[in-house]
Protein backbone atom coordinates (compact mmCIF):
# COMPACT_ATOMS: atom_id res chain seq x y z
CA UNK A 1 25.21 -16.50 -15.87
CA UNK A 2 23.74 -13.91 -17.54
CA UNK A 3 20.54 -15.82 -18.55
CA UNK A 4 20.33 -17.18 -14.49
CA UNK A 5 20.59 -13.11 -13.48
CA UNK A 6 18.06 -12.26 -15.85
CA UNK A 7 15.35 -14.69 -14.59
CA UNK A 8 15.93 -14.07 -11.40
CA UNK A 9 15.51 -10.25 -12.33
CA UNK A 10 12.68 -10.90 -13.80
CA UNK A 11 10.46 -13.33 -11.42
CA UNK A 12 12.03 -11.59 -8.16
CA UNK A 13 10.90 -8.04 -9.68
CA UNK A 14 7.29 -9.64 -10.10
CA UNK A 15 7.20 -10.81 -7.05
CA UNK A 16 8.99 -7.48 -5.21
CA UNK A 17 6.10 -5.91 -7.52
CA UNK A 18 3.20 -7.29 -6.15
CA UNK A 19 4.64 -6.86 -2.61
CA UNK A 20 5.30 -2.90 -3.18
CA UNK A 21 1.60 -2.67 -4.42
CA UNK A 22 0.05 -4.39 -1.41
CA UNK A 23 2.20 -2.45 1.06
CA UNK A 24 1.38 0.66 -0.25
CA UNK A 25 -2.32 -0.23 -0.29
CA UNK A 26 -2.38 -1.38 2.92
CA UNK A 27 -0.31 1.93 3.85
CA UNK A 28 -2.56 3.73 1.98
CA UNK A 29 -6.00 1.61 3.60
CA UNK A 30 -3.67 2.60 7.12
CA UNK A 31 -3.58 5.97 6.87
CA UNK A 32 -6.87 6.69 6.02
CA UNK A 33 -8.40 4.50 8.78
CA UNK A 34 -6.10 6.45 11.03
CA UNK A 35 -7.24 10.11 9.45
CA UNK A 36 -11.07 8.75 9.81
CA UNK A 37 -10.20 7.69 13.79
CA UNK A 38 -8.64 10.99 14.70
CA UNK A 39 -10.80 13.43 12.69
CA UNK A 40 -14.13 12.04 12.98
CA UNK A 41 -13.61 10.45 16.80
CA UNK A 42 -15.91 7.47 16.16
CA UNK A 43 -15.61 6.44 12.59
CA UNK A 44 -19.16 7.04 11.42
CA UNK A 45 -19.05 10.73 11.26
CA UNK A 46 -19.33 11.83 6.93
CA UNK A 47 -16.27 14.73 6.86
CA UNK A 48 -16.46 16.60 3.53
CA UNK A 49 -12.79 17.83 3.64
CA UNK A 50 -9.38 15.17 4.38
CA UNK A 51 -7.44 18.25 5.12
């Protein structure tokens, strides 16, 4: 049992892994899309400063 709890553990936290990374990307690729929309109004204005 232990050996079944340990691969589980081990290919469900590689799998959990690579979901956490693209959700926070895609988070991450969210918010800035949404920072660019609101501060800059168009999306081609160049800001210097995020905040």
């Amino acid at each position: 049992m232990a050996t079944f709890r340990e691969d589980q553990m081990r290919t469900g936290w590689s799998r959990t892994r690579w979901l956490l990374v693209i959700g926070v990307l895609v988070a991450i690729a969210v918010a800035v899309v949404l920072l660019l929309v609101y501060s800059g109004g168009g999306g081609s204005g160049g800001g210097g400063g995020g905040y």
